[in-house]
C-alpha atoms as a PDB file:
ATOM      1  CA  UNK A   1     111.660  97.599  89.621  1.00  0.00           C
ATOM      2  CA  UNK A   2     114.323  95.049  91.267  1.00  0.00           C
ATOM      3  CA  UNK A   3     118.222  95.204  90.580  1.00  0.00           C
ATOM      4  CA  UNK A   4     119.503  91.651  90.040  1.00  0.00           C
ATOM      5  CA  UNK A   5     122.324  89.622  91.122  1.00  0.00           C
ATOM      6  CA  UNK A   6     124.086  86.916  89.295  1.00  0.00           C
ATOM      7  CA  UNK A   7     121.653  83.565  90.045  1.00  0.00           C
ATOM      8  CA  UNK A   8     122.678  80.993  92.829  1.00  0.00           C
ATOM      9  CA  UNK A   9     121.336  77.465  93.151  1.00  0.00           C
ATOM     10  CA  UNK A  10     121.588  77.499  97.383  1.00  0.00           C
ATOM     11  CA  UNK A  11     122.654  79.724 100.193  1.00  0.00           C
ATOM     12  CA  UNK A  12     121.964  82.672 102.301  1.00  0.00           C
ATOM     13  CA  UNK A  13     119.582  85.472  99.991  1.00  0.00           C
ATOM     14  CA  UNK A  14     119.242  88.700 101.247  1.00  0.00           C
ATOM     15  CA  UNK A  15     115.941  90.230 100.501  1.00  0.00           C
ATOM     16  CA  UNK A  16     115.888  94.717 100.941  1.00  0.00           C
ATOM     17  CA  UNK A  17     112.765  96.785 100.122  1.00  0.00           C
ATOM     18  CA  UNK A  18     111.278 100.186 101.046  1.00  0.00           C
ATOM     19  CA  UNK A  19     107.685 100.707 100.701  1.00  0.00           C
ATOM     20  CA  UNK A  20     104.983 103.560 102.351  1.00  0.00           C
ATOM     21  CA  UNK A  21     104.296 101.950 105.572  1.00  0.00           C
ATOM     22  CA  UNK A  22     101.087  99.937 106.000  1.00  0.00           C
ATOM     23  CA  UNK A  23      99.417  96.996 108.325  1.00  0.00           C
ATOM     24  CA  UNK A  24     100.604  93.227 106.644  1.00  0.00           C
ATOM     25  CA  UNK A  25     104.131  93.942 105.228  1.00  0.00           C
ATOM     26  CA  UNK A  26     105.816  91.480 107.578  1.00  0.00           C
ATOM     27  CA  UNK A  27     103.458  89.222 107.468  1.00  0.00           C
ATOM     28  CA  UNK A  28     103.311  89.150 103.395  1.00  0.00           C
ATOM     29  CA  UNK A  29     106.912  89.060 103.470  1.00  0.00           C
ATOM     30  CA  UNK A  30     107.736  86.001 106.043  1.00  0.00           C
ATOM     31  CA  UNK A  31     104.484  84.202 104.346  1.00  0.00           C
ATOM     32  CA  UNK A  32     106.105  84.587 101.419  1.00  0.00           C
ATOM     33  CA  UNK A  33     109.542  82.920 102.612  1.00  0.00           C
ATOM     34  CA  UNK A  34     107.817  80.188 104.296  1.00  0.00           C
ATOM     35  CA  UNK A  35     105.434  78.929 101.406  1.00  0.00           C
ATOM     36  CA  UNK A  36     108.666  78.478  99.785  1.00  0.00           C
ATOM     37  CA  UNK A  37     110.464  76.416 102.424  1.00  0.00           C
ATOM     38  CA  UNK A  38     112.893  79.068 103.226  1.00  0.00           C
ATOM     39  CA  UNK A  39     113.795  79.843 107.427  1.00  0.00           C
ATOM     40  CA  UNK A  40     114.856  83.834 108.205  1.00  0.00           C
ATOM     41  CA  UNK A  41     118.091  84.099 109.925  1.00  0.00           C
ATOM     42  CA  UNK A  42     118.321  87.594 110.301  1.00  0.00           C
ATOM     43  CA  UNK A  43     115.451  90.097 109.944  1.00  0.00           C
ATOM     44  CA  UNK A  44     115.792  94.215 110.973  1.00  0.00           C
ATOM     45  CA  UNK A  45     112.951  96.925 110.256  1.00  0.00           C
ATOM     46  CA  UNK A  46     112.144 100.206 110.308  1.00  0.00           C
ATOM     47  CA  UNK A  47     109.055 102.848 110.452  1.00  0.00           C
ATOM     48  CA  UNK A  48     109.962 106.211 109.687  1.00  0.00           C
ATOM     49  CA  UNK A  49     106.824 108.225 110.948  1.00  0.00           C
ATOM     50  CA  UNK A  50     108.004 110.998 110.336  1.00  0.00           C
ATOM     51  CA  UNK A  51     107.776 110.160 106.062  1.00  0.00           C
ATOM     52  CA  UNK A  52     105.656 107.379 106.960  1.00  0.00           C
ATOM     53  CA  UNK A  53     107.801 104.994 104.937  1.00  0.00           C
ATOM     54  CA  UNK A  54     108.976 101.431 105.833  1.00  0.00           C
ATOM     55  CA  UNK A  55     112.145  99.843 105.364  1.00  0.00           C
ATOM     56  CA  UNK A  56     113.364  95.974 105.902  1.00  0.00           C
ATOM     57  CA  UNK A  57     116.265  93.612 105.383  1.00  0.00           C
ATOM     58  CA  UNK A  58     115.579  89.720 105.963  1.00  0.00           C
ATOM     59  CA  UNK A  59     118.376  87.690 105.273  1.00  0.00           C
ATOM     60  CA  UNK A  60     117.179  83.958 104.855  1.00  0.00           C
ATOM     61  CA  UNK A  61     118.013  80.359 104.084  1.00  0.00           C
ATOM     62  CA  UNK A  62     116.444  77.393 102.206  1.00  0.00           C
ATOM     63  CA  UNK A  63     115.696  74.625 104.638  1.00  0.00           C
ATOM     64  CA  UNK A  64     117.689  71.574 104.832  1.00  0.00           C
ATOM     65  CA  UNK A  65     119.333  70.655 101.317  1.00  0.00           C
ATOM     66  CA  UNK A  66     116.072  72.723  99.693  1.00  0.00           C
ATOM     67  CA  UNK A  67     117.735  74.840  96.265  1.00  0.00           C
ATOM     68  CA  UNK A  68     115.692  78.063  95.282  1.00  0.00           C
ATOM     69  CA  UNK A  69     116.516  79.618  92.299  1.00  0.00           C
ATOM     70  CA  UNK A  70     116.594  83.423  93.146  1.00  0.00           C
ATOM     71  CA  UNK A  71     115.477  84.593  89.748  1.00  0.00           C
ATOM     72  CA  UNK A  72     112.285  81.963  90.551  1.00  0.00           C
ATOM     73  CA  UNK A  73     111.593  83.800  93.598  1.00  0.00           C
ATOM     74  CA  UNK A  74     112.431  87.000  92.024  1.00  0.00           C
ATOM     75  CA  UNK A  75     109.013  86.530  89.820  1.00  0.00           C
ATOM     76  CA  UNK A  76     107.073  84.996  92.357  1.00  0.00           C
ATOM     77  CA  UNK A  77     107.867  88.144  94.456  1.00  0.00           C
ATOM     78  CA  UNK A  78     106.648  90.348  92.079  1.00  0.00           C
ATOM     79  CA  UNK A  79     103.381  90.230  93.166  1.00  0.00           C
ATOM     80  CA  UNK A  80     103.974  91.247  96.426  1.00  0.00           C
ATOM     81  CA  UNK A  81     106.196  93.883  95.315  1.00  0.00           C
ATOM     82  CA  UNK A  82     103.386  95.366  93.466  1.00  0.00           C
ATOM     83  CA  UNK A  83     100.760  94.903  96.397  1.00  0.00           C
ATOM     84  CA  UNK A  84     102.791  97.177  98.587  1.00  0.00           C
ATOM     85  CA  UNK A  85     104.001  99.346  95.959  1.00  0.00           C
ATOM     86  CA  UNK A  86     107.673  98.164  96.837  1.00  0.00           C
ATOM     87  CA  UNK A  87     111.598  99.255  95.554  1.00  0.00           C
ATOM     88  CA  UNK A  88     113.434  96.152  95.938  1.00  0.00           C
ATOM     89  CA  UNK A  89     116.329  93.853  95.484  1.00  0.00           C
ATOM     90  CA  UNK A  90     116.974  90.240  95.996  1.00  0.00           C
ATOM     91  CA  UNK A  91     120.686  89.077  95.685  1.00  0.00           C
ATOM     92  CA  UNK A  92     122.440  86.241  97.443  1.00  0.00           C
ATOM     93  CA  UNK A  93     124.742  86.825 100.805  1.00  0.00           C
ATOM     94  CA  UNK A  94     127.877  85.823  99.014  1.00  0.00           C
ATOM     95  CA  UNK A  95     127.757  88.066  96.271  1.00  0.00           C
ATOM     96  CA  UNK A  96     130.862  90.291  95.786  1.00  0.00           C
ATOM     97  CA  UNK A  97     129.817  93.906  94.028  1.00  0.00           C
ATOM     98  CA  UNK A  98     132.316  95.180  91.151  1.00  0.00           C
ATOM     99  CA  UNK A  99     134.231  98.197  92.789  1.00  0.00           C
ATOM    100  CA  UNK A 100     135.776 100.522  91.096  1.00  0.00           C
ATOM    101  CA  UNK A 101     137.866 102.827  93.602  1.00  0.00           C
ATOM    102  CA  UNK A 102     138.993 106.679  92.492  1.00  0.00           C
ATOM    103  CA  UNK A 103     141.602 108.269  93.788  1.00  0.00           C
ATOM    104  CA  UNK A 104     144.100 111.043  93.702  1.00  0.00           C
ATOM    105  CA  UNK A 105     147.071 111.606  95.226  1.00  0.00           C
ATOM    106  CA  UNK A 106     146.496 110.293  99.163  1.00  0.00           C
ATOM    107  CA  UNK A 107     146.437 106.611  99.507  1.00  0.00           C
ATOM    108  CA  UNK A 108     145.632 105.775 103.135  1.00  0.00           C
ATOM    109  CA  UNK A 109     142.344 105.078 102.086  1.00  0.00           C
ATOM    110  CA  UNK A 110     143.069 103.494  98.788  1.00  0.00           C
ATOM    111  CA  UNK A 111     145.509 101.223 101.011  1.00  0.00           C
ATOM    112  CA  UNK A 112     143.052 100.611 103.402  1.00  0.00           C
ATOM    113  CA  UNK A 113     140.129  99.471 101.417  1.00  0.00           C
ATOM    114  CA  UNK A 114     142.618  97.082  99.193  1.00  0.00           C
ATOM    115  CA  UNK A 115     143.851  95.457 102.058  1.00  0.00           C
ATOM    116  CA  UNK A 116     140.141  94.962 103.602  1.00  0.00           C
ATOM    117  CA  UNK A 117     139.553  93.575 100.068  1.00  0.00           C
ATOM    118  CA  UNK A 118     142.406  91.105  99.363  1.00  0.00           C
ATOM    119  CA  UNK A 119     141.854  89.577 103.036  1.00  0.00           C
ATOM    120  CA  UNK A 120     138.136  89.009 102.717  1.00  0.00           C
ATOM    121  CA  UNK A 121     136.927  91.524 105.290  1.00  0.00           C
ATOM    122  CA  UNK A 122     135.739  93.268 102.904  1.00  0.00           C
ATOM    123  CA  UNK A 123     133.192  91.072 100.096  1.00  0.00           C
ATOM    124  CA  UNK A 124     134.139  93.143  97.500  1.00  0.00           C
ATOM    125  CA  UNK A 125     136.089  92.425  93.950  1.00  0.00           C
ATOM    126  CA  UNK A 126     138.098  95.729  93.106  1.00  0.00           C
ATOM    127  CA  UNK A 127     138.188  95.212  89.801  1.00  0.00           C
ATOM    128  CA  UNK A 128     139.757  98.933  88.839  1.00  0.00           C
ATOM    129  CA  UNK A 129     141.705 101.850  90.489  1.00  0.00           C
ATOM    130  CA  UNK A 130     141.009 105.153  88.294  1.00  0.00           C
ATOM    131  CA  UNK A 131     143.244 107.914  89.587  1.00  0.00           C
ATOM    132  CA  UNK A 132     143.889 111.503  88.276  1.00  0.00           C
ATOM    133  CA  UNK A 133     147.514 111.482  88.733  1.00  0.00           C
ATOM    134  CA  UNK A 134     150.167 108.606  88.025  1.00  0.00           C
ATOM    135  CA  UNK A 135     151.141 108.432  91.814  1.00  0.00           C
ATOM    136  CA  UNK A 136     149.177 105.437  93.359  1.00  0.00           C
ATOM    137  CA  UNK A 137     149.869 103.045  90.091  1.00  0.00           C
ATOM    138  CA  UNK A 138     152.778 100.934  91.917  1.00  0.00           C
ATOM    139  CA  UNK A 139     150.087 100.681  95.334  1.00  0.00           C
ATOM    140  CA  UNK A 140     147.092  99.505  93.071  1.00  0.00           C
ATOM    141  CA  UNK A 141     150.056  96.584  91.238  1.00  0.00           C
ATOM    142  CA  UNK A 142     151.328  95.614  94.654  1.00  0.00           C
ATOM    143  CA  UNK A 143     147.583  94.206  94.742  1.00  0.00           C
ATOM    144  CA  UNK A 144     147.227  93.026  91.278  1.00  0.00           C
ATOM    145  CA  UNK A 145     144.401  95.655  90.566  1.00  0.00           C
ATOM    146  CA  UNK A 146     144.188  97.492  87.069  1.00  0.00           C
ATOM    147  CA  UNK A 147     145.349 101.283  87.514  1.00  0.00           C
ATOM    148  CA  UNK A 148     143.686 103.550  84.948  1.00  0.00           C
ATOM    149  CA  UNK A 149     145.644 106.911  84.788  1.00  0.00           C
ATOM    150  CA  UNK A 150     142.858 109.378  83.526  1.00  0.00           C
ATOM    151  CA  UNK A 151     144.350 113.263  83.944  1.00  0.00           C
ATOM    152  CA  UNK A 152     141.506 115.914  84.506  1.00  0.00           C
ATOM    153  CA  UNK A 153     142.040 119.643  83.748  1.00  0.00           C
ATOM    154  CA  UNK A 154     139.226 122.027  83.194  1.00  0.00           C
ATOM    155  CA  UNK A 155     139.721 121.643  78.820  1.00  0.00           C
ATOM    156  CA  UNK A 156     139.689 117.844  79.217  1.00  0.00           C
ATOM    157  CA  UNK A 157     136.944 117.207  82.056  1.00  0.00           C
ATOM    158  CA  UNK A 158     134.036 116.129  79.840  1.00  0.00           C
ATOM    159  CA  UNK A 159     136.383 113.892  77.885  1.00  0.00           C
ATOM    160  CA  UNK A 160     137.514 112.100  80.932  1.00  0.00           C
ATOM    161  CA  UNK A 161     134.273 111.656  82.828  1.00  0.00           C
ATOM    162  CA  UNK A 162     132.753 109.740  79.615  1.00  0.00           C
ATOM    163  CA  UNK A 163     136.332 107.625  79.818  1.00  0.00           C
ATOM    164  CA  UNK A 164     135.399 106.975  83.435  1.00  0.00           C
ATOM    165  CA  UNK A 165     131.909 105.819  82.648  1.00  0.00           C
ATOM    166  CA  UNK A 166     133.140 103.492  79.684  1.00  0.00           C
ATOM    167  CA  UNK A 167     135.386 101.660  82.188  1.00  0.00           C
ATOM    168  CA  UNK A 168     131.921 101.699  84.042  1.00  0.00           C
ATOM    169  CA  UNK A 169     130.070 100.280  82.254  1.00  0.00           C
ATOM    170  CA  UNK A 170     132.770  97.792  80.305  1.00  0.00           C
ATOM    171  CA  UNK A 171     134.008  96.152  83.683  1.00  0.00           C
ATOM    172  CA  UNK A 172     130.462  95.851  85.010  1.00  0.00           C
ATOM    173  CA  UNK A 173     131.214  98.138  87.820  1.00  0.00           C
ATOM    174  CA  UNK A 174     128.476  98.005  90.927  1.00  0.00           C
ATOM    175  CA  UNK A 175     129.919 100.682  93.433  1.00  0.00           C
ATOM    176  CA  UNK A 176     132.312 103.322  92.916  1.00  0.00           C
ATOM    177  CA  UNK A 177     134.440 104.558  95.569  1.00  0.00           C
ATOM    178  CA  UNK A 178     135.991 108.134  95.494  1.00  0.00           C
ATOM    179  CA  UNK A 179     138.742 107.173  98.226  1.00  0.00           C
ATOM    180  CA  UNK A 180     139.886 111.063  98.659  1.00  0.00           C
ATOM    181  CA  UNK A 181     140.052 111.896  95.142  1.00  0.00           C
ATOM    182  CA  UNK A 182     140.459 115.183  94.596  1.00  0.00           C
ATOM    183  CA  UNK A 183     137.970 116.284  91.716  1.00  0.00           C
ATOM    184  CA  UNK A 184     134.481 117.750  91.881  1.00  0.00           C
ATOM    185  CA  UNK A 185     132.350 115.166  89.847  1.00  0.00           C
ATOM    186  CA  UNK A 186     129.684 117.093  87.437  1.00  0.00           C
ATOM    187  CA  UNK A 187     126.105 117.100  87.859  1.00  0.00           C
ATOM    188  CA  UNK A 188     125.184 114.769  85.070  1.00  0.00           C
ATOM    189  CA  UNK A 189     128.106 112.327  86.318  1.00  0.00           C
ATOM    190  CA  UNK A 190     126.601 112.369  89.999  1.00  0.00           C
ATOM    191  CA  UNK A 191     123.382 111.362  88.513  1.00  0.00           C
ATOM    192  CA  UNK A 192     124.910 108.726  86.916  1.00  0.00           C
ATOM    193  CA  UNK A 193     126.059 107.049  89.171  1.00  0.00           C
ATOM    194  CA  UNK A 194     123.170 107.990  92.124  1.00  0.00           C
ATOM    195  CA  UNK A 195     122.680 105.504  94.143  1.00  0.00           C
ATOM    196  CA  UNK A 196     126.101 103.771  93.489  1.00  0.00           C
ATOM    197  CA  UNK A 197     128.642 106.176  94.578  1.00  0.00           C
ATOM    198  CA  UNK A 198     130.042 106.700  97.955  1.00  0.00           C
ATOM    199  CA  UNK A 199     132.598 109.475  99.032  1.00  0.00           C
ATOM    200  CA  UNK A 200     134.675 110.425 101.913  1.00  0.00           C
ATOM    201  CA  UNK A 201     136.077 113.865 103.588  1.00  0.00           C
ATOM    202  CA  UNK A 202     136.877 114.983 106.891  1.00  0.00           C
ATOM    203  CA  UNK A 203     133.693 116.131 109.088  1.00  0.00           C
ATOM    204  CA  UNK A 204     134.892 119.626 109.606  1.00  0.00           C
ATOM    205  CA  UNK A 205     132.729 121.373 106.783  1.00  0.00           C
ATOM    206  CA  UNK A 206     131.797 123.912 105.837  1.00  0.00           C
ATOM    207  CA  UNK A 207     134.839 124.785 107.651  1.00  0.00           C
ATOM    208  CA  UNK A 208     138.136 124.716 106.633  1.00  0.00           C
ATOM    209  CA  UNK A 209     137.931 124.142 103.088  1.00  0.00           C
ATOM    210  CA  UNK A 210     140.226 123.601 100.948  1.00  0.00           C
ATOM    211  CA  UNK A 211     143.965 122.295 101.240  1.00  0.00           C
ATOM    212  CA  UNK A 212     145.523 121.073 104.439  1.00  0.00           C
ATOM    213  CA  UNK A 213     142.266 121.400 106.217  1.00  0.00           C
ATOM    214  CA  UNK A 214     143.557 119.509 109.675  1.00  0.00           C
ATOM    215  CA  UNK A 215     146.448 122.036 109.250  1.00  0.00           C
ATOM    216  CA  UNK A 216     143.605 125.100 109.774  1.00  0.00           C
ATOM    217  CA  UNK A 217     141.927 123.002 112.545  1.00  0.00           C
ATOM    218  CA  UNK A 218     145.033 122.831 114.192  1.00  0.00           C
ATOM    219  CA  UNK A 219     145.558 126.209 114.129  1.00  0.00           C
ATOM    220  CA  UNK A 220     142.052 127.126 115.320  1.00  0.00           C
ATOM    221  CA  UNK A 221     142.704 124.696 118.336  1.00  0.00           C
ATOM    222  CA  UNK A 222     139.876 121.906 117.491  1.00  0.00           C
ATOM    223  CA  UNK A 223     138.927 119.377 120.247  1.00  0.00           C
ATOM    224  CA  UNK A 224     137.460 116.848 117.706  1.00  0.00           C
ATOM    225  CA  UNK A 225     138.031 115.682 114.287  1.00  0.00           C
ATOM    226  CA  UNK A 226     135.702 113.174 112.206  1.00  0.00           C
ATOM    227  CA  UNK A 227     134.867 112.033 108.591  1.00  0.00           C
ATOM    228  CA  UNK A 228     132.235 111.420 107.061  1.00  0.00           C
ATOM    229  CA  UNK A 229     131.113 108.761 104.060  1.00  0.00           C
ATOM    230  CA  UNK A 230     128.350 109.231 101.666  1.00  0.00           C
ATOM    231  CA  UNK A 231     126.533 109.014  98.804  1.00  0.00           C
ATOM    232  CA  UNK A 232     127.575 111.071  96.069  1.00  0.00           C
ATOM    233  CA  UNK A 233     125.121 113.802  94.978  1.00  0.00           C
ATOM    234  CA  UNK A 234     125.324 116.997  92.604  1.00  0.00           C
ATOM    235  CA  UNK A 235     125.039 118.782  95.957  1.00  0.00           C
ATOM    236  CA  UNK A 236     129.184 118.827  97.240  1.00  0.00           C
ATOM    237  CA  UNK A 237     129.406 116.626  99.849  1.00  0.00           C
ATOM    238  CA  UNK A 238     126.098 116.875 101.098  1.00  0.00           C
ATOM    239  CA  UNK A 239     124.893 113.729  99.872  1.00  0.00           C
ATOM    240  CA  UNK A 240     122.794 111.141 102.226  1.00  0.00           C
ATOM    241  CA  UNK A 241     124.974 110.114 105.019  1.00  0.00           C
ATOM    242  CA  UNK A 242     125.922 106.591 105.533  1.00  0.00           C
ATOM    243  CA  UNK A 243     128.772 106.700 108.755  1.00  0.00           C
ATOM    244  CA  UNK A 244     130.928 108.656 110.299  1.00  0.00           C
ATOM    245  CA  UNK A 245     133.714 108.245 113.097  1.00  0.00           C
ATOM    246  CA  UNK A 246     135.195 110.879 114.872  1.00  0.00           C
ATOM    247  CA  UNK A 247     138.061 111.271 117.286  1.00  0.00           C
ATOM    248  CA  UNK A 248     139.369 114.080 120.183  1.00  0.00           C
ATOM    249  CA  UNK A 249     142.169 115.877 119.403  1.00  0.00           C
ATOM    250  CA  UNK A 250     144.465 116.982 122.493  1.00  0.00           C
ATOM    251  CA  UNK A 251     146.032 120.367 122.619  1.00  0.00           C
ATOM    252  CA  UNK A 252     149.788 118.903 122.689  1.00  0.00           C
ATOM    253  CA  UNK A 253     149.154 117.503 119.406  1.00  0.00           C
ATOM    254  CA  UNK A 254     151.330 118.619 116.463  1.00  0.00           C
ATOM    255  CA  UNK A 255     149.701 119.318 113.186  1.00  0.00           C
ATOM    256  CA  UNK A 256     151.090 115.751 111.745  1.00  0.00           C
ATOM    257  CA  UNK A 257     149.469 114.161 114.652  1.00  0.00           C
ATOM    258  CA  UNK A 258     146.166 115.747 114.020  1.00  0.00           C
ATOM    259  CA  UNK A 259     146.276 114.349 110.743  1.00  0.00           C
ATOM    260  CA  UNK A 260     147.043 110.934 111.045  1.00  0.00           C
ATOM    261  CA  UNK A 261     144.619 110.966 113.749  1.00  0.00           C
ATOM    262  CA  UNK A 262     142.028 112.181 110.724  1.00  0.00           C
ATOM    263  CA  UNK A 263     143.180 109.498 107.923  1.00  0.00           C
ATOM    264  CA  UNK A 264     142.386 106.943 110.613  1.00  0.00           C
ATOM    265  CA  UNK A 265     138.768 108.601 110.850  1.00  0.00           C
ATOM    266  CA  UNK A 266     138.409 108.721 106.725  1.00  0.00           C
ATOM    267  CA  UNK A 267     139.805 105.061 106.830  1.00  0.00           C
ATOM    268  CA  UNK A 268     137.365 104.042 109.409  1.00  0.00           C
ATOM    269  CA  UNK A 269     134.181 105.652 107.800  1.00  0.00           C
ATOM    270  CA  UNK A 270     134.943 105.035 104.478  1.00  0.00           C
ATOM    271  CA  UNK A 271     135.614 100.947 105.166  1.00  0.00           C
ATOM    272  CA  UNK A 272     132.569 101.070 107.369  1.00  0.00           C
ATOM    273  CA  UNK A 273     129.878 102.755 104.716  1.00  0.00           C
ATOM    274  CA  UNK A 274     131.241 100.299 101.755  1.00  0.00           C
ATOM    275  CA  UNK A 275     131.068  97.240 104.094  1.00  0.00           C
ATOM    276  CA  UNK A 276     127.275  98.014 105.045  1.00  0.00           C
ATOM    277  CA  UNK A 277     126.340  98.646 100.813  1.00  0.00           C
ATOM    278  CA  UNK A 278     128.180  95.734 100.260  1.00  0.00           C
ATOM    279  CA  UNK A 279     126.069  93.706 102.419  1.00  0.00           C
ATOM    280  CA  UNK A 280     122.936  95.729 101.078  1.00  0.00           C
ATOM    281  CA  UNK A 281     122.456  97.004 105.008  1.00  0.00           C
ATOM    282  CA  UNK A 282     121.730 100.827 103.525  1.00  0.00           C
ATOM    283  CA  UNK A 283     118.966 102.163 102.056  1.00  0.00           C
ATOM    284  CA  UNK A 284     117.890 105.783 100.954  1.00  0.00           C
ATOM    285  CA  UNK A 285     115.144 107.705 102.691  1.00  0.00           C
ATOM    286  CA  UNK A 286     114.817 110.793 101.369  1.00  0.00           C
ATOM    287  CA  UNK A 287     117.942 113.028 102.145  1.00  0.00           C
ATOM    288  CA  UNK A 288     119.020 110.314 104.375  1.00  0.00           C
ATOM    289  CA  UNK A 289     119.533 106.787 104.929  1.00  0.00           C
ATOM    290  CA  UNK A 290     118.551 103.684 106.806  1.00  0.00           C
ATOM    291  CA  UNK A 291     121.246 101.001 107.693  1.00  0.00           C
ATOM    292  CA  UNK A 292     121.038  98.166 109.051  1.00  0.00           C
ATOM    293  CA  UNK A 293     124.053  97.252 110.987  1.00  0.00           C
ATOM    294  CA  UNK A 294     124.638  95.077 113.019  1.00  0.00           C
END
């Protein structure tokens, strides 16, 4: 079945679907566009042979002053869809996804992904920061963004997890981003929110775990540091991969250095991997994921 998107009258659509590969996708799909007096402006595909599944993005157009109502084309699709035994979504280029950002007690990325937001270079409308701690409160007001204070101990986890998911599901919330927040999600919250959830750490594991983990790569004398952003699964932090960025580290660094030069990384990734689901460039294959960037 196809997620929706609020309804536009004109504009840029983007069209996503994965399907098992077979001969007249392409041409079903671009028929399809042009019966309806629509022109493609951007089109990327891909053939994993290995699963033998296909995977496309078309962005596309109506021609000249030509409206289309989305949720028309939506049904007309259907058929299609059905043909090729397709998971799909249809939502218009401009659309901004409800973000809900988590968070603990480091705010580089919190900062980061705020600032992306309120200047546009991100299309995203943060409509919540949910934290664990009362720290970040006075960073999530300096840009006029809800803070939620929910404290987690090991007595209260259940509790707060179903306050979490009422804010969820109250503010409409699309994508949730754990920018470095600090608390191990349960199982049945993961599959929640599968699909919709997208997390960030440093690169490094399964080594050096735990706290100050750029502290222990220092000491071990480590030539490169990265992070990596993905998709939340009940499998800790081994959920599909969407980006990563990585950086050397030079042996006259101090430890402080080392981890700045890391919060860059988890800044990078993280801003990178919401920016592509924002613009519906990623999709799931398997254990991994296909994305379309530019």
């Amino acid at each position: 079945m196809p997620s929706t998107a609020p309804a536009v009258a004109s504009g840029d659509l983007i069209l996503t679907l994965s399907c098992p590969d077979q001969p007249g996708i392409v041409y079903a799909v671009s028929g399809f566009l042009a019966e309806r007096g629509c022109n493609i402006v951007e089109s990327q595909q891909f053939d994993d042979r290995e699963s033998g599944a296909f995977f496309m993005r078309v962005q596309f157009t109506p021609i000249g002053e030509r409206a289309i109502d989305p949720d028309d084309l939506r049904r007309d699709f259907g058929a299609i869809a059905d043909r090729f035994t397709m998971s799909w979504r249809l939502a218009p280029a401009t659309h901004k996804p409800r973000v809900l950002i988590m968070v603990s007690r480091f705010g580089h990325c919190l900062n980061d992904l705020l600032y992306r937001a309120g200047t546009g270079d991100l299309n995203i409308d943060v409509v919540s920061v949910v934290s664990n701690h009362p720290d970040l409160g006075a960073m999530a007001d300096s840009y006029n963004v809800p803070f939620h204070h929910i404290p987690v101990t090991p007595r209260t986890k259940p509790a707060a997890e179903a306050e979490l998911l009422d804010l969820v599901n109250e503010m409409q919330v699309e994508l949730v981003v754990l920018a470095r927040y600090m608390q191990i999600l349960s199982t049945d919250l993961c599959k929640r929110l599968e699909g919709r959830a997208i997390n960030i750490h440093h690169s490094m594991l399964p080594s050096f775990k735990g706290a100050r983990p750029y502290s222990q790569a220092h000491d071990r004398g480590v030539k490169l540091v990265g992070a990596t952003a993905h998709y939340v699964t009940a499998d800790l932090d081994e959920g599909p991969i969407i980006a990563q960025e990585v950086a050397r580290v030079d042996h006259a660094m101090t430890v402080e250095e080392v981890t700045a030069l890391g919060r860059d990384n988890e800044c990078l990734a993280l801003a990178r991997a919401v920016r592509w689901h924002a613009e519906n460039r990623t999709l799931l294959n398997g254990h991994r994921t296909v994305v379309f960037s530019r």
